[in-house]
Protein backbone atom coordinates (compact mmCIF):
# COMPACT_ATOMS: atom_id res chain seq x y z
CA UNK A 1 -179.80 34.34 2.59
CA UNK A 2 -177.21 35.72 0.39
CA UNK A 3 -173.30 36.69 2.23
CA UNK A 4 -172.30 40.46 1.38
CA UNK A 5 -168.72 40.87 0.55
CA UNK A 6 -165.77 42.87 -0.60
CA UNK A 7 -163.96 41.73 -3.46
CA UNK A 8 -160.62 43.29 -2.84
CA UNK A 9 -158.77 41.16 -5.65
CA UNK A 10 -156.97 43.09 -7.93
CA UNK A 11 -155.66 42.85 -11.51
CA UNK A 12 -155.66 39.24 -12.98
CA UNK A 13 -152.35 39.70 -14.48
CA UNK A 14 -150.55 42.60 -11.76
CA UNK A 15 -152.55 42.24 -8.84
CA UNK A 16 -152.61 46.26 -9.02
CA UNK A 17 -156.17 47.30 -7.87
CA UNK A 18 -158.27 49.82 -9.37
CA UNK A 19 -159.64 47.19 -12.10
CA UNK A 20 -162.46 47.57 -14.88
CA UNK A 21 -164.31 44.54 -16.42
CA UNK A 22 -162.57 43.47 -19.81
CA UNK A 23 -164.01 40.82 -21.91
CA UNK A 24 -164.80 39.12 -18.50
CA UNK A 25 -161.31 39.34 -16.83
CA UNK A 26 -160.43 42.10 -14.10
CA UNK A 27 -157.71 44.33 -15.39
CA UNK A 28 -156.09 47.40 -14.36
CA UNK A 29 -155.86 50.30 -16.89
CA UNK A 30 -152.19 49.50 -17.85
CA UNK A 31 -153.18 45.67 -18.58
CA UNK A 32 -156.39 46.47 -21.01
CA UNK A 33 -153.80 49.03 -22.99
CA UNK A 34 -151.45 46.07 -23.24
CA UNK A 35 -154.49 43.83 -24.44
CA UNK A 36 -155.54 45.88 -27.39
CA UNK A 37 -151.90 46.37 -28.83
CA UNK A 38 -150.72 42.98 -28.70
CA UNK A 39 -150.72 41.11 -31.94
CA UNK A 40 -152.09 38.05 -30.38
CA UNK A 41 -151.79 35.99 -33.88
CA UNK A 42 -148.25 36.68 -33.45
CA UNK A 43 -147.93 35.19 -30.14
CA UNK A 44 -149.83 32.10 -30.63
CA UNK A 45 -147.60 31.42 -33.43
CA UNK A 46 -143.99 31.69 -31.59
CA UNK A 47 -145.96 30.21 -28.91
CA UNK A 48 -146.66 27.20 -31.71
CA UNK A 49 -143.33 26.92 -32.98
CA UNK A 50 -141.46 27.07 -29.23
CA UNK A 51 -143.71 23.94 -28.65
CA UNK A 52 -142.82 22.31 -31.72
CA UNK A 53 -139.26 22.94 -31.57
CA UNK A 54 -139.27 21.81 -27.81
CA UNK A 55 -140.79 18.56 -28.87
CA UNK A 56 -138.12 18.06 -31.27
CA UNK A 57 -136.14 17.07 -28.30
């Protein structure tokens, strides 16, 4: 016998609820705009070189 409930979770990333299915991940409208205009090669590589330059240390 299967349990019916209501998944009242909002946004992964705001917690702001209406959310849409995006890639998988529950996002509010505001969240999937700030998806598709982030230059995500960019970020992984300051996201490299804050690693490397914290393991300098």
């Amino acid at each position: 016998m299967s349990e019916d409930y209501c998944d009242v979770s909002g946004c992964e990333y705001c917690h702001r609820i209406p959310v849409s299915n995006y890639y998988g991940a529950r996002l509010c409208d505001d969240c999937i705009e700030m998806e598709r205009n982030t230059d995500w090669d960019a970020y992984e590589e300051k996201k490299r070189k804050r690693i490397a330059e914290e393991n300098e240390y």
